[in-house]
PDB file of N, CA and C in Angstrom:
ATOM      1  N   UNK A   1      47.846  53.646  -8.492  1.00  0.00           N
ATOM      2  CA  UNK A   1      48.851  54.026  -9.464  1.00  0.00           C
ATOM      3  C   UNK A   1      48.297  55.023 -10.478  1.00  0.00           C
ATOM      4  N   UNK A   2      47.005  55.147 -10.618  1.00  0.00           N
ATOM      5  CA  UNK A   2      46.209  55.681 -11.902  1.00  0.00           C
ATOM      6  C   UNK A   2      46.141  56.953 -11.234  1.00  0.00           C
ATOM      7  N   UNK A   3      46.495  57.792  -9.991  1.00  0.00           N
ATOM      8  CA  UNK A   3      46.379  58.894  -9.218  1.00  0.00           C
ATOM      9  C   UNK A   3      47.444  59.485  -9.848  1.00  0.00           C
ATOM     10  N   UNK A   4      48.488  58.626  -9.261  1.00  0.00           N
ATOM     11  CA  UNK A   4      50.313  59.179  -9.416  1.00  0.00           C
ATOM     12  C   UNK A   4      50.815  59.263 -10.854  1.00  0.00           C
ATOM     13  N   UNK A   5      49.960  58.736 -11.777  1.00  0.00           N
ATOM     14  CA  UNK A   5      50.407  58.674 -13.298  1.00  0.00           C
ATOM     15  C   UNK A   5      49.573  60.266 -13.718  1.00  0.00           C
ATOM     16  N   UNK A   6      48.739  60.316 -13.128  1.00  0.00           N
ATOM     17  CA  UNK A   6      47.538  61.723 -13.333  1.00  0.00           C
ATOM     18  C   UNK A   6      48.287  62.611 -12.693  1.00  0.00           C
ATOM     19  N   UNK A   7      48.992  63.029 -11.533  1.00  0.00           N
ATOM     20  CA  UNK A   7      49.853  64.189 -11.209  1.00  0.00           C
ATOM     21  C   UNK A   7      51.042  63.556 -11.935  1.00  0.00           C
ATOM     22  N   UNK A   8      51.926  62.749 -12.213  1.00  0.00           N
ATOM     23  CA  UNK A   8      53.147  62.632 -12.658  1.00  0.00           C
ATOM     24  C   UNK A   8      52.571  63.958 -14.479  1.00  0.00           C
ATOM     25  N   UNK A   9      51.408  63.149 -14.806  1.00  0.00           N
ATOM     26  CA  UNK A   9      50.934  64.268 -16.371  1.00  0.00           C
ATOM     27  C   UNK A   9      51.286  66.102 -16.003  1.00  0.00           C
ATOM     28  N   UNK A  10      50.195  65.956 -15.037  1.00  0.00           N
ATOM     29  CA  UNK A  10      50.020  67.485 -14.371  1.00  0.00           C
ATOM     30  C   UNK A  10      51.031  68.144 -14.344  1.00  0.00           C
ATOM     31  N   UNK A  11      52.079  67.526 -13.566  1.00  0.00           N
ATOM     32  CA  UNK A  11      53.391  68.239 -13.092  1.00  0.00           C
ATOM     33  C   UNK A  11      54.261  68.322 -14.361  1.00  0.00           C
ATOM     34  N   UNK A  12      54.064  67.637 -15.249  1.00  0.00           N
ATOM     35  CA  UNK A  12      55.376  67.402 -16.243  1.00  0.00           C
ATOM     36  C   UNK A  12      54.604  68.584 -17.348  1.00  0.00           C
ATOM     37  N   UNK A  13      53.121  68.744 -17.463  1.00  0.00           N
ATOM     38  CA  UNK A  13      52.617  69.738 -18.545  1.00  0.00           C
ATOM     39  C   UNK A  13      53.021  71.024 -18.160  1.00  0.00           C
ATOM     40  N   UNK A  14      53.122  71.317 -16.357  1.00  0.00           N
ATOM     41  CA  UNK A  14      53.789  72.430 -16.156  1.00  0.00           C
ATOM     42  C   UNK A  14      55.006  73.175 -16.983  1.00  0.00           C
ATOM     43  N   UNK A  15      56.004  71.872 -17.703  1.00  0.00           N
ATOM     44  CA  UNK A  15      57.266  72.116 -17.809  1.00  0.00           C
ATOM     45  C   UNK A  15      57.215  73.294 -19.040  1.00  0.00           C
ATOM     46  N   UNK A  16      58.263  73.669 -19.527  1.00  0.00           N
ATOM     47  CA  UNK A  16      58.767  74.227 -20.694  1.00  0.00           C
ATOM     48  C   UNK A  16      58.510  72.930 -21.829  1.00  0.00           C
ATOM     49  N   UNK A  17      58.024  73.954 -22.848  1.00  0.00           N
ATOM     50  CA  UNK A  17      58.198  73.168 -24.242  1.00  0.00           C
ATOM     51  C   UNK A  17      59.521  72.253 -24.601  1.00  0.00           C
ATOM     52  N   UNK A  18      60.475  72.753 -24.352  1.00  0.00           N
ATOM     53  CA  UNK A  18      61.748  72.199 -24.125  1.00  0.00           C
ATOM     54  C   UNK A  18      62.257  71.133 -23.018  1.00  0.00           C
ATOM     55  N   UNK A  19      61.671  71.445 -22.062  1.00  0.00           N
ATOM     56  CA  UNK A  19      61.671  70.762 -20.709  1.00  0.00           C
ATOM     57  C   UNK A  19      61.197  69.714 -21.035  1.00  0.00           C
ATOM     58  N   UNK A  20      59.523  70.044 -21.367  1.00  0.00           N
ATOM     59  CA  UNK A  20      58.584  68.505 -21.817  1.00  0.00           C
ATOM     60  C   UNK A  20      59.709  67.661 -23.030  1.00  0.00           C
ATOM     61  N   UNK A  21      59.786  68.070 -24.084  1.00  0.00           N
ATOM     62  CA  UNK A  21      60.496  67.420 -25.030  1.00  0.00           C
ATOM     63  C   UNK A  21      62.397  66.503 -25.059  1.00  0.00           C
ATOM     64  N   UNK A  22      62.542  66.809 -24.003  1.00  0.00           N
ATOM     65  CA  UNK A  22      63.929  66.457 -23.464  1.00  0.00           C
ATOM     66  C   UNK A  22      63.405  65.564 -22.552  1.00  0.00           C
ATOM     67  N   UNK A  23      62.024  65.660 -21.468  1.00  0.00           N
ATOM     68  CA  UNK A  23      61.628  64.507 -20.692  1.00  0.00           C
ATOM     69  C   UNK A  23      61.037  63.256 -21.585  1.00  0.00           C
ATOM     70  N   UNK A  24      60.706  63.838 -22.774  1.00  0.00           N
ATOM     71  CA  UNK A  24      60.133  62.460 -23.930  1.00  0.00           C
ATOM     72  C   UNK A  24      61.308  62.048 -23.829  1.00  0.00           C
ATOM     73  N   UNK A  25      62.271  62.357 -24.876  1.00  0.00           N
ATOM     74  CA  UNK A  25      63.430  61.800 -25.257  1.00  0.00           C
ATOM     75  C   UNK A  25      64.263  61.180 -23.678  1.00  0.00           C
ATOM     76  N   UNK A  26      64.045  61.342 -22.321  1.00  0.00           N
ATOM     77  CA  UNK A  26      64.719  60.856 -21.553  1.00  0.00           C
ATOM     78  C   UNK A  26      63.671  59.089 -21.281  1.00  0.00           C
ATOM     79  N   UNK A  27      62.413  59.253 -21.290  1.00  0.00           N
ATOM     80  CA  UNK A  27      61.273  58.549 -21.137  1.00  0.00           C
ATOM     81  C   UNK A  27      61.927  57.496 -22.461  1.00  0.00           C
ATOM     82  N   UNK A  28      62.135  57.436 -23.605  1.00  0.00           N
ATOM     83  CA  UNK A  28      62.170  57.132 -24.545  1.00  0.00           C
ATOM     84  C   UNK A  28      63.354  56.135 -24.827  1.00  0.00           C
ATOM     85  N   UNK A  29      64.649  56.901 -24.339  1.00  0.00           N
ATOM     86  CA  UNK A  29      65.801  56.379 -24.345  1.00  0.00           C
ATOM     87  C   UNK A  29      65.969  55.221 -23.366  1.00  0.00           C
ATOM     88  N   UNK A  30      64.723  55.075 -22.004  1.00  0.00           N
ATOM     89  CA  UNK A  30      64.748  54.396 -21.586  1.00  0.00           C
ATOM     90  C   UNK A  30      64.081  52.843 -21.438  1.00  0.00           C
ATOM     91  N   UNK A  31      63.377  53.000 -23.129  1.00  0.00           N
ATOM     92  CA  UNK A  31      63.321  51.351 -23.584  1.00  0.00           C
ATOM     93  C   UNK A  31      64.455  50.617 -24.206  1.00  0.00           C
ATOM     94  N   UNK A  32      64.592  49.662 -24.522  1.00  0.00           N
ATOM     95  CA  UNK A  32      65.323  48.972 -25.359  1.00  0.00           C
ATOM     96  C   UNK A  32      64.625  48.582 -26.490  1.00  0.00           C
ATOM     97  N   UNK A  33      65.502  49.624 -27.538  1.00  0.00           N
ATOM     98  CA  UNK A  33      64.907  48.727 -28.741  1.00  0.00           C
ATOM     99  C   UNK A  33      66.243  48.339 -29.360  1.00  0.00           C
ATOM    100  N   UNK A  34      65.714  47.522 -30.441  1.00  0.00           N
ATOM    101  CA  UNK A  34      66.872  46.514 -30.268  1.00  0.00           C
ATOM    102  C   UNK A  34      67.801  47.441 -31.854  1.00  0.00           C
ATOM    103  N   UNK A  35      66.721  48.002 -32.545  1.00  0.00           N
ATOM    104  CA  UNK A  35      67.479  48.621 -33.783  1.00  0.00           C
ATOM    105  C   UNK A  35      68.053  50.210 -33.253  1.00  0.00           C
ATOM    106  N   UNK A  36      67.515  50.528 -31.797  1.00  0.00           N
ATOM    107  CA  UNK A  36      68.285  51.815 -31.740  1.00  0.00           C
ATOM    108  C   UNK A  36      69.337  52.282 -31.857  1.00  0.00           C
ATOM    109  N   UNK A  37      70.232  50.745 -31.433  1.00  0.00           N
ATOM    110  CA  UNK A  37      71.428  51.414 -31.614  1.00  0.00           C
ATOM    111  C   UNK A  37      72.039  51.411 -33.155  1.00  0.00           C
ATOM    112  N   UNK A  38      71.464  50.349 -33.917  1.00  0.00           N
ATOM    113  CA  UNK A  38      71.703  50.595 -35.818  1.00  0.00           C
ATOM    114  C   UNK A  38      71.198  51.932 -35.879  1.00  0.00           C
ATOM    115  N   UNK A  39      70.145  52.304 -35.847  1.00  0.00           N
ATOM    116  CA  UNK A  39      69.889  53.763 -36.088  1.00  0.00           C
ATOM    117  C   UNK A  39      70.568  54.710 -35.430  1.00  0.00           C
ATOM    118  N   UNK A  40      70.940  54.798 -34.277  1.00  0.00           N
ATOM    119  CA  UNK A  40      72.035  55.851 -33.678  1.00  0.00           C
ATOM    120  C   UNK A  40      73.221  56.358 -34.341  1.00  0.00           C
ATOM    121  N   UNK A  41      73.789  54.845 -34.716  1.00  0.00           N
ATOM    122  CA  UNK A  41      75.082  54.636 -35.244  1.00  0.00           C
ATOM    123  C   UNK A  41      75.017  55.071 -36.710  1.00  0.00           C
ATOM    124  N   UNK A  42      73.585  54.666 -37.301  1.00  0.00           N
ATOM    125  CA  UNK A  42      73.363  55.191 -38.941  1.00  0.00           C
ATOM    126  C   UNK A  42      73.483  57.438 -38.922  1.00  0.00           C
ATOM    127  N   UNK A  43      72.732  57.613 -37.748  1.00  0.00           N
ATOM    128  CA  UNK A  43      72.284  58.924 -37.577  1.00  0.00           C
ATOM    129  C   UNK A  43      74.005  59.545 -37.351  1.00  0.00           C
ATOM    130  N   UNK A  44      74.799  59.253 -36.680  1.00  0.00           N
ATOM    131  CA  UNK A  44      76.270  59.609 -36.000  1.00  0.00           C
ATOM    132  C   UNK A  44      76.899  59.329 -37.533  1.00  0.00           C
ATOM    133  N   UNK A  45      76.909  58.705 -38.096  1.00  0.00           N
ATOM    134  CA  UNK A  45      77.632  58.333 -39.718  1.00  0.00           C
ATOM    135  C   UNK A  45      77.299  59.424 -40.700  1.00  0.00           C
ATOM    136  N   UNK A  46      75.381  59.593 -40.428  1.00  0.00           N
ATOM    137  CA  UNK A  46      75.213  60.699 -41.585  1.00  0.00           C
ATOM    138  C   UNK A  46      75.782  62.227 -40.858  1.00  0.00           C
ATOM    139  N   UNK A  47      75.748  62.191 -39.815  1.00  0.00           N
ATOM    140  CA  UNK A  47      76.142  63.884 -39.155  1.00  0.00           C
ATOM    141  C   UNK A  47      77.505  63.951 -39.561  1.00  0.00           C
ATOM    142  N   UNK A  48      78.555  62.747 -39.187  1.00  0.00           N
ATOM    143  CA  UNK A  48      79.950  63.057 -39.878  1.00  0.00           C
ATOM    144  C   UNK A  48      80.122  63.347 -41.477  1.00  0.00           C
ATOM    145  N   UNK A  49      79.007  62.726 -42.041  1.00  0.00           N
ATOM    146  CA  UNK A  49      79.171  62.962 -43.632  1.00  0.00           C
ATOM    147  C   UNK A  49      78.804  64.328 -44.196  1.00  0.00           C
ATOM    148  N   UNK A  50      77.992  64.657 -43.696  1.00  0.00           N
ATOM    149  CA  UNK A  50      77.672  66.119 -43.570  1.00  0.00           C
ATOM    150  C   UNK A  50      78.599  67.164 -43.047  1.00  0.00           C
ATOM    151  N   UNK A  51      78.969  66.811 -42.137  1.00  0.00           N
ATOM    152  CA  UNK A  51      80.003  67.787 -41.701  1.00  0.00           C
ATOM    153  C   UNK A  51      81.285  67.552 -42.465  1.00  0.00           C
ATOM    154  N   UNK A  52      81.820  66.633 -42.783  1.00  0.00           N
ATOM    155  CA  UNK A  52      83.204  66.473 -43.673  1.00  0.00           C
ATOM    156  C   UNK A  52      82.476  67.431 -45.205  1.00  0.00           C
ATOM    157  N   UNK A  53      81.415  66.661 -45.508  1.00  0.00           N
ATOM    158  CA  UNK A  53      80.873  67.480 -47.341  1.00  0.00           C
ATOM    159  C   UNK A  53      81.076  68.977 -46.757  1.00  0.00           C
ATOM    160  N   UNK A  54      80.351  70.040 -45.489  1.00  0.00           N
ATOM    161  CA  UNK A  54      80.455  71.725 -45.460  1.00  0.00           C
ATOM    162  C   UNK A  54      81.685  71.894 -45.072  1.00  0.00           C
ATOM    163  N   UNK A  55      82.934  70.730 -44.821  1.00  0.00           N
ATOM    164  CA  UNK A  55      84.080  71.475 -44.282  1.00  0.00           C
ATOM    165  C   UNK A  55      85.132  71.649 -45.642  1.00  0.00           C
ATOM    166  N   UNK A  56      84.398  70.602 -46.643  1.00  0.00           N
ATOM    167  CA  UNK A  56      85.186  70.744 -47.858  1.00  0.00           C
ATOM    168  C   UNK A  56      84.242  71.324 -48.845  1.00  0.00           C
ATOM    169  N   UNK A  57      83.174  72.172 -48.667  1.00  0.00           N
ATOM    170  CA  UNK A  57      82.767  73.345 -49.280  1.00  0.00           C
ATOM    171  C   UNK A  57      81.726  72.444 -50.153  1.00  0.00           C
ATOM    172  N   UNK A  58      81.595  71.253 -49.983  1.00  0.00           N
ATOM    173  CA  UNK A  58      80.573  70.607 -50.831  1.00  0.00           C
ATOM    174  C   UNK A  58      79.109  71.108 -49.906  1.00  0.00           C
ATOM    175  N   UNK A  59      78.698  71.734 -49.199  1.00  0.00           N
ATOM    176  CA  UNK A  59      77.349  71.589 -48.681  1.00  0.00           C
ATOM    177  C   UNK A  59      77.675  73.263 -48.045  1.00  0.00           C
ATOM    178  N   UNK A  60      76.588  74.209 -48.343  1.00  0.00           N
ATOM    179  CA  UNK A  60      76.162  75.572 -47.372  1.00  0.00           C
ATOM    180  C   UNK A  60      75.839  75.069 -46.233  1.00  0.00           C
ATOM    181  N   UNK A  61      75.926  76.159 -45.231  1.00  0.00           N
ATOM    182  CA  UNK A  61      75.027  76.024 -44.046  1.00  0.00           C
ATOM    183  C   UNK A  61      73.839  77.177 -44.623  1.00  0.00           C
ATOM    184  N   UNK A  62      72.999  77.144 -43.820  1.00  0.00           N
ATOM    185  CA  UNK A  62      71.540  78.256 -43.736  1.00  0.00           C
ATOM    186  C   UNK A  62      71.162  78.659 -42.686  1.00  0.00           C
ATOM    187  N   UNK A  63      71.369  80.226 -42.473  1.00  0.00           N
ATOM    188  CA  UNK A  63      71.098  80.421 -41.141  1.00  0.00           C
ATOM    189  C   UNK A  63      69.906  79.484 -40.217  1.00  0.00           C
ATOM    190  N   UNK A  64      69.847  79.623 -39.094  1.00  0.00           N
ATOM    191  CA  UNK A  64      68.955  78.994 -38.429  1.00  0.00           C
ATOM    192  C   UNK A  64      67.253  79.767 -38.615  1.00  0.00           C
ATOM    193  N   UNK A  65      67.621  81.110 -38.611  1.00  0.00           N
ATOM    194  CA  UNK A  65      66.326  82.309 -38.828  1.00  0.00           C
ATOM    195  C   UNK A  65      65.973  81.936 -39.788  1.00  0.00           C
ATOM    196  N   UNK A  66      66.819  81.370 -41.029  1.00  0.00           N
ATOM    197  CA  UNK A  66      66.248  81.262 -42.582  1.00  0.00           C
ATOM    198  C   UNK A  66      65.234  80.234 -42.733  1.00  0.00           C
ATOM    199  N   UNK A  67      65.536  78.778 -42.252  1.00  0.00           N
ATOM    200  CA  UNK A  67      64.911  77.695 -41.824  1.00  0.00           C
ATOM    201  C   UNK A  67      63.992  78.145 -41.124  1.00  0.00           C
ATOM    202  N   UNK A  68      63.868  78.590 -40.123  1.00  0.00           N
ATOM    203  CA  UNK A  68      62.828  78.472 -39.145  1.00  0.00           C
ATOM    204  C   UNK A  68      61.632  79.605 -40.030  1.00  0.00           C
ATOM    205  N   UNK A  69      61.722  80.571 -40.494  1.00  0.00           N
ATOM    206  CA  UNK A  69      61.379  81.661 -41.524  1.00  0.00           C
ATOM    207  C   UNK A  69      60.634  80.284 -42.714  1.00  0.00           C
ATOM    208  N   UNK A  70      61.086  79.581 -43.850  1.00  0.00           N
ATOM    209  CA  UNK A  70      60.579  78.448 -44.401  1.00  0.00           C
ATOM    210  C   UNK A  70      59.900  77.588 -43.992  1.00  0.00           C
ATOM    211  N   UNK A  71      59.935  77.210 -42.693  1.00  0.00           N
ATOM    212  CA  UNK A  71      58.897  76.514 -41.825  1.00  0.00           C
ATOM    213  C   UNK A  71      57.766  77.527 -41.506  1.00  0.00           C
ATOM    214  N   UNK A  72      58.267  78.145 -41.587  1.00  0.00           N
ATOM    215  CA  UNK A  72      56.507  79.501 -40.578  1.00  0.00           C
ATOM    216  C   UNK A  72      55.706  79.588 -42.748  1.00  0.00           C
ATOM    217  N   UNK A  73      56.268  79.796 -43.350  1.00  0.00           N
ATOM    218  CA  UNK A  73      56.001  79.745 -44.739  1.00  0.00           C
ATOM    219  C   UNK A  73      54.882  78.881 -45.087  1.00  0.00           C
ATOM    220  N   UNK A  74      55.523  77.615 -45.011  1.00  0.00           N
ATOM    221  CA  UNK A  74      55.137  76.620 -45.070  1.00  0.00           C
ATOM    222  C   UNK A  74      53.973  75.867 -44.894  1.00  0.00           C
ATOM    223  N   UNK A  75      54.034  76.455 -43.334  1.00  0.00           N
ATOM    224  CA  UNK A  75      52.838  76.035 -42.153  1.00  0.00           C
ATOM    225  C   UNK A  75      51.370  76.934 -42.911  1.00  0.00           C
ATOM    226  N   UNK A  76      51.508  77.740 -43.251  1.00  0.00           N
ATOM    227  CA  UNK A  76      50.234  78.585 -43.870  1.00  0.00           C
ATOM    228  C   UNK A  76      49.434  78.182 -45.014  1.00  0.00           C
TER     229      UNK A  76
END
């Protein structure tokens, strides 16, 4: 098994940055934890609250370039 877990690594480092990170989150989703779904349901509550506050002008958006631009900032 310690062979097939060593190419299962190999093959999956091949992937895209994106690729790899969508195979975590598929790897991930497939435990049970028992508060995931309180936290899902907390995370789905705050995205609607957010989106109702920018549709009634209480909250900006920021471009995506602007953010990502503050993160590269940041990082230095």
């Amino acid at each position: 098994m310690a062979k097939q877990r060593k190419q299962i690594l190999a093959e999956a480092l091949k992937l895209t940055p994106l690729e790899r990170a969508e195979l975590v989150e598929n790897l991930l989703t497939s435990f049970e934890f028992r508060s995931r779904k309180k936290i899902d349901a907390l995370w789905a509550e705050e995205v609607a609250d957010r989106i109702d506050a920018f549709e009634r002008g209480e909250m900006a958006a920021i471009p995506a370039k602007d953010v990502f631009a503050e993160i590269e900032k940041n990082r230095r």
